[in-house]
Protein backbone atom coordinates (compact mmCIF):
# COMPACT_ATOMS: atom_id res chain seq x y z
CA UNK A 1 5.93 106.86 88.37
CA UNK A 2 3.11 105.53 86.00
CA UNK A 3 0.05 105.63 87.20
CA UNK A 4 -2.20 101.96 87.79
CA UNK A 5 -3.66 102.35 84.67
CA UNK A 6 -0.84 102.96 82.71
CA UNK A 7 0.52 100.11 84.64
CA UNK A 8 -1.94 97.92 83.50
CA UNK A 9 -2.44 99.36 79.69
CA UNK A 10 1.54 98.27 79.86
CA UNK A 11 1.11 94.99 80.94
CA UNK A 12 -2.11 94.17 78.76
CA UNK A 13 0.09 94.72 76.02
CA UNK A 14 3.34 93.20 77.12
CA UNK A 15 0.76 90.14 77.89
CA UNK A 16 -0.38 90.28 74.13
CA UNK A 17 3.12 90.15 72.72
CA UNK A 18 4.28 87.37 75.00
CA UNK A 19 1.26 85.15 74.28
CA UNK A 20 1.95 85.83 70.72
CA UNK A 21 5.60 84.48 71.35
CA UNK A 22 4.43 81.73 73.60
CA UNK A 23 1.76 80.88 70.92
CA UNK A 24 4.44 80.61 68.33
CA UNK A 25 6.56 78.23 70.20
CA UNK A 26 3.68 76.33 70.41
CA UNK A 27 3.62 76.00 66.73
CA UNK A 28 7.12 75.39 66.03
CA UNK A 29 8.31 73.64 68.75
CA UNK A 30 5.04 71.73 71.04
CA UNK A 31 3.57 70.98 68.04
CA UNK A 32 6.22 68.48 66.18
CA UNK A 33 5.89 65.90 69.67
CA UNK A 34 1.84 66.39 69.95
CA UNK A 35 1.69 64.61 66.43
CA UNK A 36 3.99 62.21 67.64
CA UNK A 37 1.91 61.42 70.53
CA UNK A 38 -0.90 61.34 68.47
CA UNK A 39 0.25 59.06 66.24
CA UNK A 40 0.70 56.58 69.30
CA UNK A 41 -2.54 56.95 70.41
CA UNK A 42 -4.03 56.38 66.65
CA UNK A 43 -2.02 53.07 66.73
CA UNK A 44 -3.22 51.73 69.29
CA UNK A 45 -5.94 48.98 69.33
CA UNK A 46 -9.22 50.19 70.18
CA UNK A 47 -11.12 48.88 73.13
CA UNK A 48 -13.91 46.23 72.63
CA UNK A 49 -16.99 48.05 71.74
CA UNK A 50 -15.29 51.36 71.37
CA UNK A 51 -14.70 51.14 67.50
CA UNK A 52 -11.93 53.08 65.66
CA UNK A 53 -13.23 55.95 65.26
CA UNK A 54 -10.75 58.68 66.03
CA UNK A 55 -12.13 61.63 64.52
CA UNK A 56 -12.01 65.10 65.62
CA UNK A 57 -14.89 67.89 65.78
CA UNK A 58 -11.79 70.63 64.67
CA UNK A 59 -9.09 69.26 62.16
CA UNK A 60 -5.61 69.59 63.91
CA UNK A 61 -4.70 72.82 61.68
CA UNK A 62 -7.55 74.81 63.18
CA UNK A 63 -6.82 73.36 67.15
CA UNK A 64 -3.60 75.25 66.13
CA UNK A 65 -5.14 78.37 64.84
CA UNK A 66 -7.17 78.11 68.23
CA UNK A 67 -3.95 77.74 70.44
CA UNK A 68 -2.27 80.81 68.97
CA UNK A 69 -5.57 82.48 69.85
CA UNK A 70 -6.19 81.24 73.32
CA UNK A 71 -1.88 81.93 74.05
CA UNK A 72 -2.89 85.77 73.14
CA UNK A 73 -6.19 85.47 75.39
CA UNK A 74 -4.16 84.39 78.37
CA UNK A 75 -1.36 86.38 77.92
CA UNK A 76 -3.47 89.61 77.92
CA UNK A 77 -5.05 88.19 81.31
CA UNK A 78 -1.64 87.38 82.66
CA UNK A 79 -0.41 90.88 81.69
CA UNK A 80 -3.03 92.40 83.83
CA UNK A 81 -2.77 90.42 86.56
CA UNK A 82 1.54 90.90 86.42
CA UNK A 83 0.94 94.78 85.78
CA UNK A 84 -1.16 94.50 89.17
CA UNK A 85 1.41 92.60 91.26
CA UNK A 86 4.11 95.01 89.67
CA UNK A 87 2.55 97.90 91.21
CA UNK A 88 2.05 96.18 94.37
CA UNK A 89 5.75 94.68 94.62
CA UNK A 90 7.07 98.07 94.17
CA UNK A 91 8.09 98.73 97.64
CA UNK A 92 10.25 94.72 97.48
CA UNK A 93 12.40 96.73 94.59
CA UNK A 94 12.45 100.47 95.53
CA UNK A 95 16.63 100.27 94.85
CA UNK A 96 16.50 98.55 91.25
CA UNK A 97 15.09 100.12 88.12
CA UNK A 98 12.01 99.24 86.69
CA UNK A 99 13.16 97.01 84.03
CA UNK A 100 14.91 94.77 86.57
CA UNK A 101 12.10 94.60 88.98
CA UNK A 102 9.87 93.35 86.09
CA UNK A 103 11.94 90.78 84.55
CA UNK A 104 12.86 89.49 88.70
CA UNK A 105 8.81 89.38 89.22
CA UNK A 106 8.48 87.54 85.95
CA UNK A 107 11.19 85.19 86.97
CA UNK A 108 10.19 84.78 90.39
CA UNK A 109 6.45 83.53 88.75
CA UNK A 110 8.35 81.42 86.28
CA UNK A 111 9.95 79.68 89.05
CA UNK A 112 6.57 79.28 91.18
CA UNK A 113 4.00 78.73 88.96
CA UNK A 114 5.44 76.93 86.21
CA UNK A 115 9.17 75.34 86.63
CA UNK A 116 8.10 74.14 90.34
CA UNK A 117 5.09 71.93 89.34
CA UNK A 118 6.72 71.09 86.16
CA UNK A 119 9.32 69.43 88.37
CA UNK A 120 6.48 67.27 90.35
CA UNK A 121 3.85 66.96 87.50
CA UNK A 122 5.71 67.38 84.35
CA UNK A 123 3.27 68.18 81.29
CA UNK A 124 2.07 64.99 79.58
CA UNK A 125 1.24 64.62 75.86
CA UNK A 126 -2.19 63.33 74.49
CA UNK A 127 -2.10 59.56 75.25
CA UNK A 128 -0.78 59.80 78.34
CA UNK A 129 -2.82 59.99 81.52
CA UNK A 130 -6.63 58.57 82.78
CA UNK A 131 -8.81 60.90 82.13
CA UNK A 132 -11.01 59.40 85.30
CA UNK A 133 -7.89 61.65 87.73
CA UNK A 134 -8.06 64.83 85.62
CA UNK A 135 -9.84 66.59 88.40
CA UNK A 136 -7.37 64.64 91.31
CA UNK A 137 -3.91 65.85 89.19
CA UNK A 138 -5.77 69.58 88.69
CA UNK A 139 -6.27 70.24 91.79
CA UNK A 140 -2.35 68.67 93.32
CA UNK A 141 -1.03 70.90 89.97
CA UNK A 142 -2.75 73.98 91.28
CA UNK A 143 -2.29 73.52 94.65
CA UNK A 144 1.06 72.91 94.22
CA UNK A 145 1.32 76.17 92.64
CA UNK A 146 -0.63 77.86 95.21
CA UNK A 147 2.30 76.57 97.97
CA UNK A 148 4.82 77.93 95.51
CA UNK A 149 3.53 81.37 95.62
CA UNK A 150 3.51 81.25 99.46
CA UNK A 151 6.96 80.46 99.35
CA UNK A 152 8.09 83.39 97.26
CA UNK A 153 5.75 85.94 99.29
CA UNK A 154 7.91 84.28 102.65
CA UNK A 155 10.97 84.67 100.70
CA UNK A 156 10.29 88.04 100.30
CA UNK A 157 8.91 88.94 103.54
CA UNK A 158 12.10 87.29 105.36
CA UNK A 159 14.52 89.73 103.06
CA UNK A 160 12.61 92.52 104.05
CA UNK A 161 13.46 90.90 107.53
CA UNK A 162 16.57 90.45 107.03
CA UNK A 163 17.60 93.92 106.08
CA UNK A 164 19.71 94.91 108.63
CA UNK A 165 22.53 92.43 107.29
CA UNK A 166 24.82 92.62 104.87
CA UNK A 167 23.28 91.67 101.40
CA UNK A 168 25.22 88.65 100.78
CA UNK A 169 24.31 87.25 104.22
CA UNK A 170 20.93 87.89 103.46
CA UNK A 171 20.75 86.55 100.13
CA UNK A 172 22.66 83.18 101.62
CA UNK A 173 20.37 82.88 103.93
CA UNK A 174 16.65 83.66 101.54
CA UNK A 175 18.19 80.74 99.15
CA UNK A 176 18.55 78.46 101.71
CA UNK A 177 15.29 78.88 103.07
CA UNK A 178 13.31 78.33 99.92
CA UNK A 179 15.66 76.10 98.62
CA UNK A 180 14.54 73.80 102.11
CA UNK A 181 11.05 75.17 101.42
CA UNK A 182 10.60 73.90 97.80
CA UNK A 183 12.69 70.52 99.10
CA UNK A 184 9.17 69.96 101.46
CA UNK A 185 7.02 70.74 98.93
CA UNK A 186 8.35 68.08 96.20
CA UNK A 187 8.30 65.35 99.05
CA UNK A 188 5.22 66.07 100.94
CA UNK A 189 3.18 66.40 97.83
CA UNK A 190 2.13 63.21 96.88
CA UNK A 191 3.10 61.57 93.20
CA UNK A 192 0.60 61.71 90.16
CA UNK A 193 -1.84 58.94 89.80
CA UNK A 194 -1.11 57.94 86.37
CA UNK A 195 1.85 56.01 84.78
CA UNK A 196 2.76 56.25 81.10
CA UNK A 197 1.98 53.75 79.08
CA UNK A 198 5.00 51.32 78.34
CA UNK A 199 4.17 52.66 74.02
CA UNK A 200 5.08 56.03 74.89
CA UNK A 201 8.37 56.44 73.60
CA UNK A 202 10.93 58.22 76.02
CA UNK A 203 11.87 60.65 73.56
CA UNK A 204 8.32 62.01 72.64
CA UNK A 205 7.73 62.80 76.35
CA UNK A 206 10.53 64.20 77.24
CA UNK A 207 10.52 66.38 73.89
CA UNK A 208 7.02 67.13 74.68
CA UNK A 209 7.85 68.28 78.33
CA UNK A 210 10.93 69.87 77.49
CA UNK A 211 8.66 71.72 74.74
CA UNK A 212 5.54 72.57 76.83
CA UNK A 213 8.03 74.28 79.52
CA UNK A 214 9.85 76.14 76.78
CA UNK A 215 6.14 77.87 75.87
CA UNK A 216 5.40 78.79 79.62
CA UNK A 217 8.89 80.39 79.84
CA UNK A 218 7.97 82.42 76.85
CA UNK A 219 5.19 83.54 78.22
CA UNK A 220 6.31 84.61 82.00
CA UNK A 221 9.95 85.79 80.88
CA UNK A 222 8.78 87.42 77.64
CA UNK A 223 6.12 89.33 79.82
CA UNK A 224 8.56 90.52 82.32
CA UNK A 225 11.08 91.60 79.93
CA UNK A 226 8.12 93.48 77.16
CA UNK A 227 6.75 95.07 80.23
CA UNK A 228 9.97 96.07 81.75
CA UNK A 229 10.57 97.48 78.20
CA UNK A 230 7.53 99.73 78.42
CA UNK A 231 8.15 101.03 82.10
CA UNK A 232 11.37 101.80 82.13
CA UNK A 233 11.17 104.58 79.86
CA UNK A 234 7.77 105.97 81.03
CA UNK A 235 8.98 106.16 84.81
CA UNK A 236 12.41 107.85 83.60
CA UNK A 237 9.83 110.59 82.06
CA UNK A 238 7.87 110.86 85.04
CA UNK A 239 10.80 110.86 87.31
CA UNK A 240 12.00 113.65 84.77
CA UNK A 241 8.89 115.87 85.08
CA UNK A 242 9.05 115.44 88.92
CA UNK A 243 12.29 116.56 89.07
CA UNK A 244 11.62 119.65 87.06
């Protein structure tokens, strides 16, 4: 098996290529409904004694440039952090290979960390939200995530429980119990604070939503599936060398 360093080289690197991707997306696809929202919030009528000035320390090219940048930045620090959890959840996935236990971690963080709050507190787009509850929504956003992860740490601590049944019994019965987990979560979580305005069109949103969750599945899936890449063959070597 590779060592924790190798490990985490692997996953520092797979992190670097998924932010890459996820930066990209960002480009192509978040980018086209962020000028649309933009464009609403330019239209609008300023506030008495606010003025119409709109302008922006960075022109929108470089904020661009800068996303790219900061996707690679966090990707890198995601990588290191999955490589970690990897070598931790190896005893959850001693049966499968390596490239399947990294792409199921990825997806189980997907599900978690991003597609769970996304559910609650979908992304917004500039224009959209008071900036007077930023800290309020940051905190249910992250704490919602922070319940999410407890979930799938109890989902796998219950299959681990759960062993001595047959393995569709004991998947059945995992589903269902996060499936009535995540059910709590959405209702006892209260709503977000802010409504969007009634210029907003529908289509910008949801295209910007749609968009933003499209980038964070880049990032979590592409990691899994570039580290899993990168493993696999190093721990059939090792495996190989043991043998011998």
């Amino acid at each position: 098996m590779p060592t924790y360093k190798g490990l985490l080289l692997r996953g520092v690197g797979a992190g670097a290529v998924s932010g890459l991707l996820a930066g990209l997306v960002g480009v192509f696809v978040v980018e086209a409904p962020i000028r649309a929202a933009l464009a609403v919030e330019q239209a609008r009528p300023a506030e008495p004694g606010a003025g119409h000035d709109h302008g922006e320390l960075f022109s929108r090219g470089t904020q661009v440039v800068g996303g790219v940048l900061a996707a690679v930045v966090v990707g890198v620090a995601v990588g290191a952090l999955f490589a970690t959890a990897y070598a931790g959840s190896r005893r959850w996935f001693a049966s499968k290979a390596p490239f399947v236990r990294a792409v199921t971690l990825s997806a189980a963080v997907f599900g978690t960390a991003a597609l769970l709050p996304a559910v609650k507190y979908p992304a917004n787009p500039p224009a959209v939200g008071d900036p007077d509850t930023v800290e309020y929504r940051t905190v249910l956003y992250l704490g919602l995530i922070a319940a999410g992860l407890l979930v799938a740490f109890g989902a796998s601590y219950l299959a681990s429980r759960l062993g001595h049944l047959s393995q569709p019994v004991r998947c059945t019965a995992v589903a269902l119990a996060v499936v009535a987990a995540v059910v709590v979560l959405l209702v006892a979580f209260p709503a977000t604070p802010d409504a969007v305005p009634a210029d907003m069109p529908g289509s910008v949103l949801w295209d910007f939503r749609l968009a933003s969750l499209a980038e964070t599945a880049t990032l979590w899936l592409g990691l899994g599936v570039v580290f899993g890449l990168l493993v696999d063959p190093a721990t059939r070597r090792a495996r190989q060398v043991s043998a011998v």
